[in-house]
Protein backbone atom coordinates (compact mmCIF):
# COMPACT_ATOMS: atom_id res chain seq x y z
CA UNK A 1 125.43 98.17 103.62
CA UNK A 2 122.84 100.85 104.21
CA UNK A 3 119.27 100.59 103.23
CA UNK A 4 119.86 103.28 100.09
CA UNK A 5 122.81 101.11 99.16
CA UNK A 6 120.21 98.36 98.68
CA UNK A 7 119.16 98.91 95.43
CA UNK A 8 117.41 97.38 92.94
CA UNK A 9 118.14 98.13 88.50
CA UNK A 10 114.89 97.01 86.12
CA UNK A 11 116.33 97.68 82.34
CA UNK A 12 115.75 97.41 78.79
CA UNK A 13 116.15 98.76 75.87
CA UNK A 14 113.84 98.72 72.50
CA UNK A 15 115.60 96.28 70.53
CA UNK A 16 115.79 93.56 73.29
CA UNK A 17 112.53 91.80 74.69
CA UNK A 18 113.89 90.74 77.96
CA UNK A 19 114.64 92.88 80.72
CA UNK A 20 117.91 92.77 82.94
CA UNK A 21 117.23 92.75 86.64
CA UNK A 22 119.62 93.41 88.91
CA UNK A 23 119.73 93.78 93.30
CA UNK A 24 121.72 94.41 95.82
CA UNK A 25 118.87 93.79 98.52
CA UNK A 26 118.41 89.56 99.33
CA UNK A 27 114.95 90.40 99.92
CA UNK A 28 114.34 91.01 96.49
CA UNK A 29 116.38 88.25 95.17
CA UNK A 30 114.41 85.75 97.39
CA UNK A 31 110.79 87.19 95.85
CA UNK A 32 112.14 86.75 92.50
CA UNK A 33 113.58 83.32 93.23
CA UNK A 34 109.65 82.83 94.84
CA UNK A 35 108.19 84.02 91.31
CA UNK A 36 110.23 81.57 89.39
CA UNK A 37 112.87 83.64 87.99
CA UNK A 38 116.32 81.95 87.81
CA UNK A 39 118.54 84.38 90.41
CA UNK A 40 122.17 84.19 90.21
CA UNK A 41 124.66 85.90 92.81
CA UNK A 42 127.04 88.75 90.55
CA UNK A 43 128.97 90.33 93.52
CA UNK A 44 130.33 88.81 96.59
CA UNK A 45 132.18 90.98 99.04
CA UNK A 46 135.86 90.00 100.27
CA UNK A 47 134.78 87.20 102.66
CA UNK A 48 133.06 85.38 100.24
CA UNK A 49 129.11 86.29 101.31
CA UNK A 50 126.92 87.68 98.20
CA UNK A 51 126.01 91.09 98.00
CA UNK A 52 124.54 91.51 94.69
CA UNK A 53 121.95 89.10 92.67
CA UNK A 54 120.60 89.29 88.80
CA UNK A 55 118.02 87.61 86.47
CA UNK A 56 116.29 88.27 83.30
CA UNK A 57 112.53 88.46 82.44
CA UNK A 58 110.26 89.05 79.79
CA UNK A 59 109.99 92.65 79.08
CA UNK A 60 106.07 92.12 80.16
CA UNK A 61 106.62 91.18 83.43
CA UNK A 62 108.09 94.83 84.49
CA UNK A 63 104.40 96.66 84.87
CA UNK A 64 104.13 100.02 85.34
CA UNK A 65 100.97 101.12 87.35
CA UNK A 66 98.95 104.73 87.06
CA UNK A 67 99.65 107.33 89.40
CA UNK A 68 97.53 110.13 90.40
CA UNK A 69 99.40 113.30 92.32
CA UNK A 70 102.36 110.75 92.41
CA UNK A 71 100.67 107.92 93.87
CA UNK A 72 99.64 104.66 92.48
CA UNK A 73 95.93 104.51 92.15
CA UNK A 74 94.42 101.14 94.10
CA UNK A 75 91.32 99.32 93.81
CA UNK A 76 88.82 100.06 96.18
CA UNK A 77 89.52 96.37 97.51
CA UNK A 78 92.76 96.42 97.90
CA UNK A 79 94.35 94.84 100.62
CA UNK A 80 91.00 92.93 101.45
CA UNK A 81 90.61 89.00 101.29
CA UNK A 82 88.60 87.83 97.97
CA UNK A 83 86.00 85.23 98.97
CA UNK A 84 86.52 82.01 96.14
CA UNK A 85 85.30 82.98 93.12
CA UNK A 86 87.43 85.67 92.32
CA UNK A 87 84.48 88.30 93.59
CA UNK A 88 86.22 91.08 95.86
CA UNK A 89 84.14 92.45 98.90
CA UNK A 90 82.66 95.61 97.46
CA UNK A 91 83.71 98.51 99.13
CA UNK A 92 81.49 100.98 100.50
CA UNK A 93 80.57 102.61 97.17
CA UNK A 94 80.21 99.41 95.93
CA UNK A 95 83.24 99.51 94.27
CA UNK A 96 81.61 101.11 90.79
CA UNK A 97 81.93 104.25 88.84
CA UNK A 98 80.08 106.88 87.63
CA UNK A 99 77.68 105.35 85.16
CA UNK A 100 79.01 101.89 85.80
CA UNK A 101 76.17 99.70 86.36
CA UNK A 102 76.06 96.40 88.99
CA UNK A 103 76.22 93.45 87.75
CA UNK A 104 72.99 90.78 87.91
CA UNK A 105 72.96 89.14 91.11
CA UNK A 106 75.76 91.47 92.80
CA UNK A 107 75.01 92.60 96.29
CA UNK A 108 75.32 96.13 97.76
CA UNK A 109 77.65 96.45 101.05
CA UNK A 110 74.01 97.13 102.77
CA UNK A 111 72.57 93.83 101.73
CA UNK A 112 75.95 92.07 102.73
CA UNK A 113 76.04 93.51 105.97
CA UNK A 114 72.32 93.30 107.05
CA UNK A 115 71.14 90.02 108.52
CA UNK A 116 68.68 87.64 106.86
CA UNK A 117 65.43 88.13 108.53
CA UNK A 118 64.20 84.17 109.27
CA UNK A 119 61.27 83.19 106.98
CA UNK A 120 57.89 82.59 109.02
């Protein structure tokens, strides 16, 4: 099977709340078996060995991201480890908006990254 035969079907329709999920990559399959979704094998080829896999979910699981010039927009921490404590490593803009203010106690990526001079 070629790589653009591996496909993978997300659908729904407005009167049902569950959406029908459907592969024909195992890599997929085995993520969704991972998330806790109950994967069943719908095709097999003629020597038995499964080709195609299915499951249902809520409707809410399936999220759609935005895009910008056809490209999903990303945090400016994505990809980075989060420290415990849910806080993300600010990036170097510190990770804020226009007119988005810090929050108390937060650290800029200068304060992070300059040593602690020792007290005398």
């Amino acid at each position: 099977m070629t790589r653009a035969e591996q496909e993978t079907i997300v659908r729904w329709d407005r009167e049902d709340r569950e959406a029908h999920l459907y592969t024909a990559y195992e890599g997929q399959a085995k993520r969704w078996t991972k998330l806790g979704y109950e994967v069943t094998v719908s095709y097999r080829d003629r020597h038995g060995n499964p080709t195609g896999w299915e499951t249902t979910a809520e409707k809410d699981a399936v999220r759609f991201r935005r895009v910008r010039d056809g490209k999903v927009i990303r945090r400016p921490d994505h990809g980075r480890a989060r420290p415990f404590g849910g806080q993300g490593r600010p990036s170097d803009d510190g990770g804020l908006s226009d007119g988005q203010e810090r929050p108390f106690g937060a650290a800029t990526r200068e304060q992070l990254l300059t040593p602690e001079t020792p007290a005398t």
